[in-house]
Every structure is written in structure tokens, then in C-alpha cells.
N, C-alpha and C. Protein backbone atom coordinates (compact mmCIF):
# COMPACT_ATOMS: atom_id res chain seq x y z
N UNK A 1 10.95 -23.97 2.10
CA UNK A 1 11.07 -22.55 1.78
C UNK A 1 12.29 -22.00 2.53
N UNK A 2 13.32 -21.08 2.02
CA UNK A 2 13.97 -20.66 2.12
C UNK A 2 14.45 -19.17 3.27
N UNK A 3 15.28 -18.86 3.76
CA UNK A 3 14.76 -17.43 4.73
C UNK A 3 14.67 -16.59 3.56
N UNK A 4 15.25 -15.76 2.90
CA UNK A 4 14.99 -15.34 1.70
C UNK A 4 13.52 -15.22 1.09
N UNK A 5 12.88 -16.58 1.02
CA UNK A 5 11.36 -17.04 0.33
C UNK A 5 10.55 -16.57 1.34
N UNK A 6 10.75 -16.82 2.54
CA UNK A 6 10.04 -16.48 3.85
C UNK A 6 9.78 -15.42 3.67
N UNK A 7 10.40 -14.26 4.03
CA UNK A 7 10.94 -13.15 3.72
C UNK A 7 9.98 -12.21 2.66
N UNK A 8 10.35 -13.09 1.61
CA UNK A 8 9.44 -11.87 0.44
C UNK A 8 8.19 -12.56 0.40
N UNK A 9 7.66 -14.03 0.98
CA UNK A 9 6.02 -13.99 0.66
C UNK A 9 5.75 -13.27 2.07
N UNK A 10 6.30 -12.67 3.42
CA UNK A 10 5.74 -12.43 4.12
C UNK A 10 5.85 -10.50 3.99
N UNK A 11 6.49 -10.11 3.14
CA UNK A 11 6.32 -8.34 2.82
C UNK A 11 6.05 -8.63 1.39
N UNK A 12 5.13 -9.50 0.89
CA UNK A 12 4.91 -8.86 -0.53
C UNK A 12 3.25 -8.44 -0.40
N UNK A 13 2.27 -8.60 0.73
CA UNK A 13 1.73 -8.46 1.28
C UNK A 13 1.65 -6.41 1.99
N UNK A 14 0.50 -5.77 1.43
CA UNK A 14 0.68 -4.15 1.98
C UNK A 14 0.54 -4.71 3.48
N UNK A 15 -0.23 -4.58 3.96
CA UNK A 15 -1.31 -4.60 5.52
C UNK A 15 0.15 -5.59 6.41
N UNK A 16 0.95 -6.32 5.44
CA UNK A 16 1.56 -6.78 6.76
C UNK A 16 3.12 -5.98 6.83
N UNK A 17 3.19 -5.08 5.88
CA UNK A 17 4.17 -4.27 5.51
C UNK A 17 3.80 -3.81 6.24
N UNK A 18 2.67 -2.45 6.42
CA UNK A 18 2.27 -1.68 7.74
C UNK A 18 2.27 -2.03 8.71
N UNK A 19 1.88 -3.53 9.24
CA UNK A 19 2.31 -3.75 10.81
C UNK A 19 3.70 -4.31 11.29
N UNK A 20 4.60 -4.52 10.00
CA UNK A 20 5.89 -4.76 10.42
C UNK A 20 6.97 -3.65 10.45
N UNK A 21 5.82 -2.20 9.54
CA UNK A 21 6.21 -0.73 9.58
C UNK A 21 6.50 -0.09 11.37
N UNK A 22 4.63 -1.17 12.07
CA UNK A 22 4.42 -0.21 13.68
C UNK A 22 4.98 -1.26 14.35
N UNK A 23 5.53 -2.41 14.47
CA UNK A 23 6.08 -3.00 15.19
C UNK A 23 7.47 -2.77 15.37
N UNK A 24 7.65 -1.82 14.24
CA UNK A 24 9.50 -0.94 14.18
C UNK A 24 9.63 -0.27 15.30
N UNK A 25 8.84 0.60 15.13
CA UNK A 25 8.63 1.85 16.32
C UNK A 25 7.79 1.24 17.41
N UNK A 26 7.90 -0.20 18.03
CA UNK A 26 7.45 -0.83 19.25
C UNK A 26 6.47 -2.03 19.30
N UNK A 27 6.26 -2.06 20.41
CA UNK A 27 5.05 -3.52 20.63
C UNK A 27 4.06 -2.86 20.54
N UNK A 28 3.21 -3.64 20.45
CA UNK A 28 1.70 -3.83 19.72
C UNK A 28 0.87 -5.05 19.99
N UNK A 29 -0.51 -4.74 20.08
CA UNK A 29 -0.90 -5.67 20.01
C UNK A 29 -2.12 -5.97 19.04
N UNK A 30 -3.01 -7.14 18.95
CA UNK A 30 -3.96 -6.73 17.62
C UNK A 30 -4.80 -5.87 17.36
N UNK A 31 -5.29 -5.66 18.65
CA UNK A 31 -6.98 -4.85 18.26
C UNK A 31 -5.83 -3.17 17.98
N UNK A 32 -4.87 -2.99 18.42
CA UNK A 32 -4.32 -1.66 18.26
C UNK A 32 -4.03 -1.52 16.77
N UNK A 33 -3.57 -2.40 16.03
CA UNK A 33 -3.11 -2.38 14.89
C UNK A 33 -3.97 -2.36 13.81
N UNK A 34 -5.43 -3.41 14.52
CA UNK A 34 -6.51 -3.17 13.50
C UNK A 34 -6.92 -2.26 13.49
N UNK A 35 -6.98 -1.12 14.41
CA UNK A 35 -7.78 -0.06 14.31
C UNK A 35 -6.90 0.90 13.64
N UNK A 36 -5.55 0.99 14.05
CA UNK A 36 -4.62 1.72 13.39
C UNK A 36 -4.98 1.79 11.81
N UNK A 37 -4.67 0.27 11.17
CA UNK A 37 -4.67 -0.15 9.72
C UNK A 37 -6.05 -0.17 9.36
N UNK A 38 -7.29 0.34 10.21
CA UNK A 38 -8.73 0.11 9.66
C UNK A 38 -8.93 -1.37 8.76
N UNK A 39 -8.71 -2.22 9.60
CA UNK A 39 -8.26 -3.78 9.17
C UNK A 39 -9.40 -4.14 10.28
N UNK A 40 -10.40 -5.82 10.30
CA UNK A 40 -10.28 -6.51 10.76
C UNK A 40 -9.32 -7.50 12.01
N UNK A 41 -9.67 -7.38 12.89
CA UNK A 41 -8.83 -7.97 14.36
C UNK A 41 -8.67 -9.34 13.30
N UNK A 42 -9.36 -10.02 12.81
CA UNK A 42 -9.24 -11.57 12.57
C UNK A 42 -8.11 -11.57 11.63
N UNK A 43 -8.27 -10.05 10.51
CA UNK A 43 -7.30 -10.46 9.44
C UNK A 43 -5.89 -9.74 10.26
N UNK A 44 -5.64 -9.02 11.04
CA UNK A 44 -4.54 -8.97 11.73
C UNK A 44 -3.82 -9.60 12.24
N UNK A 45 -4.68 -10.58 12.93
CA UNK A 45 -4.23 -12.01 13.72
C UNK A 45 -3.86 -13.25 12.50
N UNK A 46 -4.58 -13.03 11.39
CA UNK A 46 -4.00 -14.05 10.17
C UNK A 46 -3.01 -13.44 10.07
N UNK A 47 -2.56 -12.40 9.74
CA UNK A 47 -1.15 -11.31 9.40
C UNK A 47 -0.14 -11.84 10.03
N UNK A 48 -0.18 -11.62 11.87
CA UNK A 48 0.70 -11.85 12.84
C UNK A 48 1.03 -13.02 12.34
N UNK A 49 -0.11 -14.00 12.63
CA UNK A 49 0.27 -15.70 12.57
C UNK A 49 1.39 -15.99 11.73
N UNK A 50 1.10 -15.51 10.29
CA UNK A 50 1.92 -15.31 9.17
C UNK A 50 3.19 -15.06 9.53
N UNK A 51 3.24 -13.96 10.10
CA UNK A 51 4.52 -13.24 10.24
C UNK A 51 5.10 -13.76 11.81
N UNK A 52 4.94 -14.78 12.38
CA UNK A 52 5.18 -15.24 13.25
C UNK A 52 5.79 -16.58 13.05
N UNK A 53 5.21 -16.93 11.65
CA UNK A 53 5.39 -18.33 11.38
C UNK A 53 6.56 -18.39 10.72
N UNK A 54 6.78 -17.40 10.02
CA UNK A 54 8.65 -17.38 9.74
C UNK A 54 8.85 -16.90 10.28
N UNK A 55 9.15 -16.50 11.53
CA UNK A 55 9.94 -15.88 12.89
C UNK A 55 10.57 -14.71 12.78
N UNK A 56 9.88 -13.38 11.96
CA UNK A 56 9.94 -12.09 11.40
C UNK A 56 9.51 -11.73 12.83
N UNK A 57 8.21 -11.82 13.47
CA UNK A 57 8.16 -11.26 14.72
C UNK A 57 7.77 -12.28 16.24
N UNK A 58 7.90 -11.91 17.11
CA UNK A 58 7.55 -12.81 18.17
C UNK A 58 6.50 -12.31 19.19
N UNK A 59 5.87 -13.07 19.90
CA UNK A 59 5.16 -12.29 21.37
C UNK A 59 6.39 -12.06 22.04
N UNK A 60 5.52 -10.94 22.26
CA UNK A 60 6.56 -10.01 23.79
C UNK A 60 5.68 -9.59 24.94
N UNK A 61 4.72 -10.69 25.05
CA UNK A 61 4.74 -10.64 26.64
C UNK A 61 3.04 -9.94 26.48
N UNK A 62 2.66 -10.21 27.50
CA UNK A 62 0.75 -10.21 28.51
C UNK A 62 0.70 -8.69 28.53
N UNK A 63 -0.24 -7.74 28.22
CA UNK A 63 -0.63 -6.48 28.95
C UNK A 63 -1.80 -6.60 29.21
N UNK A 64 -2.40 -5.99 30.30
CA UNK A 64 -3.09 -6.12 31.28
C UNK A 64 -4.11 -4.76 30.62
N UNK A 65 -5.52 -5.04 30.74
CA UNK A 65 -6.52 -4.32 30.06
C UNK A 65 -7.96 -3.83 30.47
N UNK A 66 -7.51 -2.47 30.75
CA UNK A 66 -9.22 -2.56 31.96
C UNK A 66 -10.69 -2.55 31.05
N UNK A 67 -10.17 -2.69 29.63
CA UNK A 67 -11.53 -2.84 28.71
C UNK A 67 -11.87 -4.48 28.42
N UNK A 68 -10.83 -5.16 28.86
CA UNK A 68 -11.15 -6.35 28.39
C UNK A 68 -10.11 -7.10 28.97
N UNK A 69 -9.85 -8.54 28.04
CA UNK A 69 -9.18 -9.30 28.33
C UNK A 69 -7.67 -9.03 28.50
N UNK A 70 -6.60 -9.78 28.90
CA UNK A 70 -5.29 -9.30 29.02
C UNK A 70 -5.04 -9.30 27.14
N UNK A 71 -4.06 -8.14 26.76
CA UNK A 71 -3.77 -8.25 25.36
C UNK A 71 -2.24 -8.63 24.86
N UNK A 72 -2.27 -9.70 24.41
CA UNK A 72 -0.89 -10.16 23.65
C UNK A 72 -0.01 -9.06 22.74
N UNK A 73 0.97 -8.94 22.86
CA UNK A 73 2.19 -8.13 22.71
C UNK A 73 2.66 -9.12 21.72
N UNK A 74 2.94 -7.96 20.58
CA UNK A 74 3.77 -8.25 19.33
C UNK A 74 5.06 -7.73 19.15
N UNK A 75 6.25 -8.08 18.71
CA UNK A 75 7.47 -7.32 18.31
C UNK A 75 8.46 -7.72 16.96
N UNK A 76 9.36 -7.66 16.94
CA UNK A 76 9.61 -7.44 15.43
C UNK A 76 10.87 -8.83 16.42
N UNK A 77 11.38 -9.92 15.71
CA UNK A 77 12.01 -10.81 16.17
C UNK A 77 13.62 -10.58 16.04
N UNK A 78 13.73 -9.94 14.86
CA UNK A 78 15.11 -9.30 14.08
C UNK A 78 15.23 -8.91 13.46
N UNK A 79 16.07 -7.95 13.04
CA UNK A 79 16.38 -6.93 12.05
C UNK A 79 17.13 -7.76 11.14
N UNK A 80 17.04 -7.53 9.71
CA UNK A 80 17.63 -8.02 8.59
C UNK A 80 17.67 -6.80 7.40
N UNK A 81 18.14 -7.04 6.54
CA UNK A 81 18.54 -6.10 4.96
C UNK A 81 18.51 -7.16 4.59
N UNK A 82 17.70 -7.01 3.04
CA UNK A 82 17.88 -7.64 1.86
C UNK A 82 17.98 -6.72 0.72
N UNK A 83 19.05 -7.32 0.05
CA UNK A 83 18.95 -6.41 -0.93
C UNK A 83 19.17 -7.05 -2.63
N UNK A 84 18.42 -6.99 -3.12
CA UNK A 84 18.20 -7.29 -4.52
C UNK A 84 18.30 -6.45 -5.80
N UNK A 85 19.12 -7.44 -6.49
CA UNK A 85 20.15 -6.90 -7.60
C UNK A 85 19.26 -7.58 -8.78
N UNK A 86 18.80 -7.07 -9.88
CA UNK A 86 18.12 -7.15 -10.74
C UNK A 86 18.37 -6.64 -12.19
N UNK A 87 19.00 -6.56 -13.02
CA UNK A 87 19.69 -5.79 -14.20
C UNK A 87 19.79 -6.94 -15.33
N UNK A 88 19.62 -6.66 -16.50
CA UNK A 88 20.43 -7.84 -17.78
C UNK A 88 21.70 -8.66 -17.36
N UNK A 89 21.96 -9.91 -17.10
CA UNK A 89 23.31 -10.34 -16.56
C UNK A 89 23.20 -10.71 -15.22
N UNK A 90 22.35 -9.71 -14.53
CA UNK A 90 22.39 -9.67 -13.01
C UNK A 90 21.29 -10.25 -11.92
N UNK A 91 21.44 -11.19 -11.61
CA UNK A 91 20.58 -11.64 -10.80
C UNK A 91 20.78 -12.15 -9.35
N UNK A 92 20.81 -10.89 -8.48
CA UNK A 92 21.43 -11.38 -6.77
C UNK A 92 20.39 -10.98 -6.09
N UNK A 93 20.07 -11.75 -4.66
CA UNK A 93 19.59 -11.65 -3.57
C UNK A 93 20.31 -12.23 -2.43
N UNK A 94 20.33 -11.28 -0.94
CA UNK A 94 21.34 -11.35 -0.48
C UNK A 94 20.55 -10.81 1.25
N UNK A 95 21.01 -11.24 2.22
CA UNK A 95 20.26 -11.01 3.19
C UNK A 95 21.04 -10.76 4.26
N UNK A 96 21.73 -9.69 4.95
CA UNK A 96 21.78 -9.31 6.34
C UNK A 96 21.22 -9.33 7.30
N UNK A 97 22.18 -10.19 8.52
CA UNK A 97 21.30 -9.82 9.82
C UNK A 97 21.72 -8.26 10.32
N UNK A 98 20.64 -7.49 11.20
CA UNK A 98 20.64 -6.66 11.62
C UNK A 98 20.97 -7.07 13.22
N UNK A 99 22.09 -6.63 13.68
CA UNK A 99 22.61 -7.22 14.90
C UNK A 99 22.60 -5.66 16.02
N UNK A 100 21.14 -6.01 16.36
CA UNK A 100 21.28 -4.35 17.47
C UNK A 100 21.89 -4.46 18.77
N UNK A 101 21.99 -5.86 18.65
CA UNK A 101 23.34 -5.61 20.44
C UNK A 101 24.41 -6.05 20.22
N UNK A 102 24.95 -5.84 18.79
CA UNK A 102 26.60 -5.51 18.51
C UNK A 102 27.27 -4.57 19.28
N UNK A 103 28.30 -5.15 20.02
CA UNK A 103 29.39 -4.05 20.86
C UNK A 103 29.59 -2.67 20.18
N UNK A 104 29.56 -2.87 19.03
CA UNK A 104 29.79 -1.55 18.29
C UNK A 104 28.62 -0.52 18.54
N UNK A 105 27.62 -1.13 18.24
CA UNK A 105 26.40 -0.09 18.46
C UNK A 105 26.35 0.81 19.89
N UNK A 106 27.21 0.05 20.66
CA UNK A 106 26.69 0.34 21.76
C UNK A 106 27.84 1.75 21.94
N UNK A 107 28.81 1.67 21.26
CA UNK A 107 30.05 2.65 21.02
C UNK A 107 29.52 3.55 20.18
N UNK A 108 29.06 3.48 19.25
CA UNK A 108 28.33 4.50 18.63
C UNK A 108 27.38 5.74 19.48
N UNK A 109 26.66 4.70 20.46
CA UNK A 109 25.84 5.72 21.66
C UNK A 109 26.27 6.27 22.03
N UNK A 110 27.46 5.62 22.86
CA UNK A 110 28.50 6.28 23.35
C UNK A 110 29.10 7.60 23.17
N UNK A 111 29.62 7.64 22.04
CA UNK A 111 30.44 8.44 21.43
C UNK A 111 29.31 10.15 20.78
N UNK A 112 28.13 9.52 20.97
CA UNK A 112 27.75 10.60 20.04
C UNK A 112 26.49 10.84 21.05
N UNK A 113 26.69 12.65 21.90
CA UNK A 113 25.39 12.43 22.51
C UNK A 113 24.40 13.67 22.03
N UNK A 114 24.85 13.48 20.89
CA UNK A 114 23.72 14.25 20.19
C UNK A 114 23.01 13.15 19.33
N UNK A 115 21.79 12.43 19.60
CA UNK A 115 21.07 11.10 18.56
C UNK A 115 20.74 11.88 17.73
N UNK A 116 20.00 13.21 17.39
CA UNK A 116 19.37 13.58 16.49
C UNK A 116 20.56 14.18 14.80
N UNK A 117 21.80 14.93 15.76
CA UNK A 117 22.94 14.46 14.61
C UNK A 117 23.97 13.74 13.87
N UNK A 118 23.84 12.38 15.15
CA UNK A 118 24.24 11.00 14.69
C UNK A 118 23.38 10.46 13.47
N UNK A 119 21.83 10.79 13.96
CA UNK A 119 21.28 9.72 12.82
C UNK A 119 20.89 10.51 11.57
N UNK A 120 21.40 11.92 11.37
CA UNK A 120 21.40 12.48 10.26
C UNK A 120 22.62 12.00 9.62
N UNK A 121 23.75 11.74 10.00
CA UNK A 121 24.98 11.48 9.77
C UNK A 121 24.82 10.09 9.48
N UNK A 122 24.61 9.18 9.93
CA UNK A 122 24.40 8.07 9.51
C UNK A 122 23.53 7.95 8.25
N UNK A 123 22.59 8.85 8.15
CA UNK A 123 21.35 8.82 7.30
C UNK A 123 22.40 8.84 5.91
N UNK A 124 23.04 10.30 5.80
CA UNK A 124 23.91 11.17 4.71
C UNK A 124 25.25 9.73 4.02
N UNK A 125 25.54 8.77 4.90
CA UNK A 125 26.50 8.18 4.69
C UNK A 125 25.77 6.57 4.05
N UNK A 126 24.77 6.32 4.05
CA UNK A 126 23.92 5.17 3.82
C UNK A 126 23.48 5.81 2.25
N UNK A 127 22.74 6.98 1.99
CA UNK A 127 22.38 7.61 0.90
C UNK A 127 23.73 7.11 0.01
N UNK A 128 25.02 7.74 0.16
CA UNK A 128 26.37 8.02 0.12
C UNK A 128 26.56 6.31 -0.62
N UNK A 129 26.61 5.60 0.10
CA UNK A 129 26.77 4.14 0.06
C UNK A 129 25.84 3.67 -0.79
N UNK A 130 24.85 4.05 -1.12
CA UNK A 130 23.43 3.35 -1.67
C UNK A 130 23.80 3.59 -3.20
N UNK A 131 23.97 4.87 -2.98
CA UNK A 131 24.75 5.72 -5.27
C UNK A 131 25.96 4.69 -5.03
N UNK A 132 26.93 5.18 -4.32
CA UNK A 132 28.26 3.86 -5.09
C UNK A 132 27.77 2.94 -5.73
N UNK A 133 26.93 2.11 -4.52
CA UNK A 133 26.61 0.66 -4.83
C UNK A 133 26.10 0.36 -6.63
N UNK A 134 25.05 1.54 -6.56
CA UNK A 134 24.44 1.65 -7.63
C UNK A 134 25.17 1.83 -8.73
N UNK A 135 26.05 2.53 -8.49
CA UNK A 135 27.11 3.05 -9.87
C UNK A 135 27.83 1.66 -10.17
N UNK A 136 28.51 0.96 -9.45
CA UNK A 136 29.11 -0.27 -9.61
C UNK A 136 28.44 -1.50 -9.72
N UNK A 137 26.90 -1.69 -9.53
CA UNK A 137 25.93 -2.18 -10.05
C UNK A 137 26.08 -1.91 -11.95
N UNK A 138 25.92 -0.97 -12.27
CA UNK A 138 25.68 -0.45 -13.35
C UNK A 138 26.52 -1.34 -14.22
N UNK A 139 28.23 -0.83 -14.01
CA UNK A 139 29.52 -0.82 -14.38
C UNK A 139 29.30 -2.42 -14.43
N UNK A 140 29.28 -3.14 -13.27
CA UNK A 140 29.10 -4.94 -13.68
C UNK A 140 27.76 -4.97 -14.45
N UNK A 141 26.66 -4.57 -14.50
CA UNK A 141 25.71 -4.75 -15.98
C UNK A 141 26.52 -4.78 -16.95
N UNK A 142 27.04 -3.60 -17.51
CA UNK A 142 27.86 -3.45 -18.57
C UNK A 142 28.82 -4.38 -19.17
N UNK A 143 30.08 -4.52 -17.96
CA UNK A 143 31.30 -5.21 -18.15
C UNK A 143 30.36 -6.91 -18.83
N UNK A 144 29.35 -7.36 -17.92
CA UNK A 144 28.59 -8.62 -18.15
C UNK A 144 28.34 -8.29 -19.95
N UNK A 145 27.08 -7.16 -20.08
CA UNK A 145 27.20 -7.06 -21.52
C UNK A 145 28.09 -7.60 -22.33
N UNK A 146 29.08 -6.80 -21.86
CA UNK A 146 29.84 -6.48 -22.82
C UNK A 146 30.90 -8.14 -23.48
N UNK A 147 30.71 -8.22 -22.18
CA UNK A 147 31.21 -10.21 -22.30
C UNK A 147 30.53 -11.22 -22.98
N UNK A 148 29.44 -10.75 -23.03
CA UNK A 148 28.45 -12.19 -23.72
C UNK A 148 28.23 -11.57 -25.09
N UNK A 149 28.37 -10.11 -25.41
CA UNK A 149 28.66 -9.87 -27.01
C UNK A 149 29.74 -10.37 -27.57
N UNK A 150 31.08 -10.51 -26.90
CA UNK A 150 31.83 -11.52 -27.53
C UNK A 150 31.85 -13.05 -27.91
């Protein structure tokens, strides 16, 4: 199986979409997530396993628990984009790593110490990028059409 294949049998799945939703916004561990997702601890821990087993997320480490046993820490392993192209003619899938300790990122912090109007700005310019893409998506549907009618 492929990273790609990995990938979409491990989010074609809701319940592990949602814990790879709360593992965005931090660590976690199971019994937190089952209760979060009103899920089963066992089917959470099948989830993780899953999503552990193509290396989507990793343990991050022991927390210490005055209700119980010490609890295992979950986290997200790496950031990626995929993005899939689907149209008459068109058939792409395509996968980015998400690289959060790129020098650049760290210039971006830098530079902007307002986060809350950086990441509107970033937000406005991704939207921005998302229609192009789409419009020139379109335009190669077409041009393809228009080639195989000849």
C-alpha cells in the first residue's frame, strides 16, 4: 500500500477523522477522546492503532494520572495536503508534506506580531489560491475535451 492508499483508508473512516480533527489542536490520550467522541476506549485504541500504523500519528510521551494508571499521549506525526483532481479527462492525486519547522515559518512569526491578522491573511490568500486552482482545473477539463473530440 501506497502513502497516498494509507492516507485515504485511514480518513475515509468519520471517528478517526474526529480524532485526527483533536489531535490538530494537541495531545491526547484515549479515554479523553472516547469520551470526547462518545466512542468506546477499545474502538479508539483500534482507531489510534490504525492511525499509528501508517505513521499519521505517534506517542508523545507518559502522563501521569491521579484517577488511574499513567495515560499514553497521542499526536499527529506530520502534516501533509492531498489534493485530488477528479473531472472527465482528469484524474490526479498528489500529496504534500507539511513542513512546520521550515526556516520560513519561523520568519513568518517573526515578521507578523499580530497571529490573529496573519492567519486571517493567510486564510484570504489560500481561499484566493483554491478559485485559481479551480478555474484552471476547469480550463484543462475542457482543453482535454476538447482534444479527444478530435
Amino acid at each position: 500500500m501506497d502513502e497516498i492508499d494509507a492516507i485515504l483508508t485511514a480518513i475515509e473512516n468519520q471517528t478517526r477523522r474526529e480524532i485526527l480533527k483533536r489531535l490538530a489542536e494537541g495531545r491526547q490520550y484515549a479515554l479523553q477522546l472516547a469520551k470526547e467522541l462518545r466512542v468506546s476506549q477499545q474502538a479508539i485504541l483500534k482507531h489510534l492503532e490504525l492511525l499509528e500504523k501508517f505513521q499519521i500519528i505517534k506517542k508523545a510521551g507518559i502522563e501521569k494520572s491521579d484517577m488511574g494508571p499513567p495515560r499514553k499521549l497521542y499526536e499527529l506525526n506530520k502534516g501533509f495536503s492531498i489534493v485530488i483532481d477528479f473531472a472527465p479527462g482528469v484524474f490526479e492525486i498528489r500529496r504534500y508534506t507539511i513542513d512546520s519547522e521550515n526556516p520560513e515559518n519561523r520568519e513568518i512569526r517573526e515578521e507578523n506580531g499580530d497571529f490573529g491578522e496573519a492567519l486571517t491573511k493567510i486564510e484570504e490568500e489560500l481561499r484566493k489560491l483554491e478559485k485559481k486552482r479551480l478555474e484552471l482545473i476547469k480550463m484543462k477539463e475542457r482543453i482535454l475535451r476538447e482534444l479527444t473530440e478530435y
